[in-house]
Structures are given as C-alpha cells and as structure tokens.
Protein backbone atom coordinates (compact mmCIF):
# COMPACT_ATOMS: atom_id res chain seq x y z
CA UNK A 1 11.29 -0.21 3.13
CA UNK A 2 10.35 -0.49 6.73
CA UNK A 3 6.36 1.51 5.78
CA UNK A 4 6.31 -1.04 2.88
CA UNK A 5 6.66 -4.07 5.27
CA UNK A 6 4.49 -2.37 7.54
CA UNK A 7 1.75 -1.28 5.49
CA UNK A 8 1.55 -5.67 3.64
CA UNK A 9 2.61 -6.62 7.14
CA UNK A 10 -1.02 -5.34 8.63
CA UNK A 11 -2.77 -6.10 5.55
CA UNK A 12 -1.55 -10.22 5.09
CA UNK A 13 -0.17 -10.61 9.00
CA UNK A 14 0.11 -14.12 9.13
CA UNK A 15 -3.40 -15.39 10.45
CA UNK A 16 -5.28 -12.73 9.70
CA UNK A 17 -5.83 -12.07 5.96
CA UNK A 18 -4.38 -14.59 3.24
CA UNK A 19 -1.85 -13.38 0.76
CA UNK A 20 -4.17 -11.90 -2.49
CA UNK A 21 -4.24 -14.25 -5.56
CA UNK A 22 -3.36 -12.82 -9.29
CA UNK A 23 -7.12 -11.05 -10.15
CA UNK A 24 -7.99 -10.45 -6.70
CA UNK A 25 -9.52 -7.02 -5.55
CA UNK A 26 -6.96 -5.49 -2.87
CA UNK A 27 -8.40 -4.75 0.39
CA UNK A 28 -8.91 -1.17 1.13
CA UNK A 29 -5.98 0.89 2.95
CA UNK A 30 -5.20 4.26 2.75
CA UNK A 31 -1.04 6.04 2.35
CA UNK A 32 0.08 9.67 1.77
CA UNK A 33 1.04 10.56 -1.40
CA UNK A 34 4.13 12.86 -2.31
CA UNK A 35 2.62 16.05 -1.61
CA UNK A 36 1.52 14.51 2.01
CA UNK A 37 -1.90 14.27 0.85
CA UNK A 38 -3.99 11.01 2.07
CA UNK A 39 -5.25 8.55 -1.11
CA UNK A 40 -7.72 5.58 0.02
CA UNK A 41 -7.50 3.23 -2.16
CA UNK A 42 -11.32 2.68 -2.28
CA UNK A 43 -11.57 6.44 -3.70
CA UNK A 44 -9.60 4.34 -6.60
CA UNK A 45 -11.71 1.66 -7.42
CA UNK A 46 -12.22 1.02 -11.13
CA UNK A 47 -9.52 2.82 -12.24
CA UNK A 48 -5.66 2.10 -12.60
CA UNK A 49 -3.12 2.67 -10.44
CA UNK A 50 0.17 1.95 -9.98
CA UNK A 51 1.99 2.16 -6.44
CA UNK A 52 5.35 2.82 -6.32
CA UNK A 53 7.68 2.71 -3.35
CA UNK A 54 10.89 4.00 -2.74
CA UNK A 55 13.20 5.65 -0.21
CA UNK A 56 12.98 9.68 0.07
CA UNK A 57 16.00 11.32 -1.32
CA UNK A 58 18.61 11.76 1.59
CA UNK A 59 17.45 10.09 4.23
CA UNK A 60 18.33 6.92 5.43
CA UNK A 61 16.67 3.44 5.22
C-alpha cells in the first residue's frame, strides 16, 4: 500500500499534476514487475494493460 500511495502520490501531488479524468492518457512512470524486471509504461502505449497491486505474500504492510 505504502509504493501505491507513493508511486499516485508523485504522479497527482497536490499542486503539481491534476488528478487524470475518465479517457485521459496516464503520464509516463515506470514500476518493477514480479520477476523484478522494470516496465515503463510508455514501452506500453497502445496496448492494454491492467495494473494490479497487492501486498507480497508474508510480509507485512
């Protein structure tokens, strides 16, 4: 939870970027996936994705 607020916390900070409206392109960011390796979203563009969050399996948080 706390990379999830982190990762929409420096992409909308208050003052900085607005919040996106339904339709609107995302801005570009990059996470690691579950192997560790790094996606960019803008490798992405034009196709689907889904992004899915949740806590690693025994470990806290």
């Amino acid at each position: 939870m706390k990379l999830l607020k982190h990762i929409f916390g420096e992409l909308f900070r208050k003052g900085r970027r607005p919040m996106l409206k339904a339709g609107e392109a995302a801005p570009d960011f990059d996470l690691l996936d579950h192997l560790g390796r790094r996606v960019r979203l803008g490798e992405l563009r034009g196709r689907r994705i889904v992004l899915w969050f949740y806590p690693k399996a025994d470990t806290p948080g």
